[in-house]
Protein backbone atom coordinates (compact mmCIF):
# COMPACT_ATOMS: atom_id res chain seq x y z
CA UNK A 1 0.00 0.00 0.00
CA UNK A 2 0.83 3.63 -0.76
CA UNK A 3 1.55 5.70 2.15
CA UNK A 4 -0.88 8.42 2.92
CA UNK A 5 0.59 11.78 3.41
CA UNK A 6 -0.09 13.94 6.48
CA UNK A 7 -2.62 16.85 6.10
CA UNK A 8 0.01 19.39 6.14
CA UNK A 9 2.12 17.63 3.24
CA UNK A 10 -1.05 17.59 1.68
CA UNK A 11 -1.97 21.18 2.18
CA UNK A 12 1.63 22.32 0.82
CA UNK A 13 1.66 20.20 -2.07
CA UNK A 14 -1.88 21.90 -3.36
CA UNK A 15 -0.25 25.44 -2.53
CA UNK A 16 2.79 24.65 -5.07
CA UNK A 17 0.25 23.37 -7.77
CA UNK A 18 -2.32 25.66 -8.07
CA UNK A 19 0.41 28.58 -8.78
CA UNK A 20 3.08 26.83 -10.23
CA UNK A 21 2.04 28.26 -13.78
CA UNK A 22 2.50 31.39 -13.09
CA UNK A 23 5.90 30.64 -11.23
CA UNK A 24 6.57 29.14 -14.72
CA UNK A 25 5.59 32.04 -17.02
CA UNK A 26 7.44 34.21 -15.40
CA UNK A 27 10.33 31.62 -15.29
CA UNK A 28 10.24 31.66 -18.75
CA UNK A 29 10.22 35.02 -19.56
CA UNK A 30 12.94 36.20 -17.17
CA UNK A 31 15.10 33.76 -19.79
CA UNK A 32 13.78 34.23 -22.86
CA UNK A 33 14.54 38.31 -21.85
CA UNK A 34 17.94 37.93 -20.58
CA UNK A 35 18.68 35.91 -23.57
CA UNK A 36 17.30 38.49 -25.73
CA UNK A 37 19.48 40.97 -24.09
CA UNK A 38 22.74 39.11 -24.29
CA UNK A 39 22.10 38.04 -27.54
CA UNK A 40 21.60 41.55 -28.99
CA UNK A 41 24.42 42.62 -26.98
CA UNK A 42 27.06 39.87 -27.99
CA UNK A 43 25.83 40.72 -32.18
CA UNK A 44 26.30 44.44 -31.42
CA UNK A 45 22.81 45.63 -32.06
CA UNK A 46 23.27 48.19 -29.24
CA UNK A 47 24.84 51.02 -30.20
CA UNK A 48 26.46 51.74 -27.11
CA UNK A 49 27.89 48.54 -25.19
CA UNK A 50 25.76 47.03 -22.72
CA UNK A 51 27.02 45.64 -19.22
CA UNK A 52 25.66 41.50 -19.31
CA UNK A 53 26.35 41.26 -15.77
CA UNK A 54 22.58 41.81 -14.69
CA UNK A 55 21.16 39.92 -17.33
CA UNK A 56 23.56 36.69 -17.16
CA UNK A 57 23.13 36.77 -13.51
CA UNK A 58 19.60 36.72 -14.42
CA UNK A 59 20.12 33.81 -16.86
CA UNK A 60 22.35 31.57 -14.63
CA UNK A 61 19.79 32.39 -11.65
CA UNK A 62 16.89 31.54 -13.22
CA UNK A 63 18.25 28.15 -15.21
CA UNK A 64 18.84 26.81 -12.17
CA UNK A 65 15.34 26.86 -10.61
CA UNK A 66 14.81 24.36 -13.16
CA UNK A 67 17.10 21.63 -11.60
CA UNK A 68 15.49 18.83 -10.12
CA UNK A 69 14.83 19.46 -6.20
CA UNK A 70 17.59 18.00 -4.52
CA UNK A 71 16.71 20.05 -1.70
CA UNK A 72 13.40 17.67 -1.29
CA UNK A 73 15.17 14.76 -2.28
CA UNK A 74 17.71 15.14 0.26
CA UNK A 75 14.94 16.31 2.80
CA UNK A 76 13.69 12.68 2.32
CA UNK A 77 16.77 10.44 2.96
CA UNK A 78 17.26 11.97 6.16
CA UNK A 79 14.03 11.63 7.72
CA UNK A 80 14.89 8.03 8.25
CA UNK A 81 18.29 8.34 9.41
CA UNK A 82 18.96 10.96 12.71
CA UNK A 83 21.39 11.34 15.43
CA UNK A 84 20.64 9.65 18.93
CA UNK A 85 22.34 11.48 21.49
CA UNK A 86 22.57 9.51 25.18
CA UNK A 87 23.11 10.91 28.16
CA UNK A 88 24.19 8.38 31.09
CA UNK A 89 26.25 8.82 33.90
CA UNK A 90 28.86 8.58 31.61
CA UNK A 91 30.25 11.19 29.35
CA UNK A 92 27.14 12.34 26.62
CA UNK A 93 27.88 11.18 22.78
CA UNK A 94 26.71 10.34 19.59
CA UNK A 95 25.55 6.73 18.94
């Protein structure tokens, strides 16, 4: 059987659906801009030579918010594993 997620889990997983479109649009057109920008400014279109810090900052930020969550996926492999801490009579360590 599947396990059944708590109502919180639940709850937070609904909140990052019903807006994740729009988290996406915008996604997408921070890139397709900044790629615009470079783009025109690595042909010369400009006529005056435009700084690409912003917009590759931009690029490189934004490309990565695509990666897979490794944050969630490393969430997950710890909740099984966790430090027991003992405290006897003895000195207190890890286990």
């Amino acid at each position: 059987m599947a396990e059944q997620q708590r109502p919180a889990e639940q709850e937070e997983d609904q909140q990052q659906n019903d807006h994740g479109w729009l988290g996406d649009l915008v996604r997408l057109g921070i890139l397709a801009w900044s790629m615009a920008i470079l783009t025109a400014n690595y042909l010369g279109i400009f006529k005056q030579a435009v700084d690409p810090t912003f917009p590759a900052s931009l690029l490189t930020g934004t490309a990565a918010t695509y990666t897979p969550a490794l944050g969630k996926l490393n969430k997950k492999k710890k909740e099984g594993t966790g430090v027991n801490v003992v405290e006897n009579n003895s000195k207190t360590g890890i286990k």
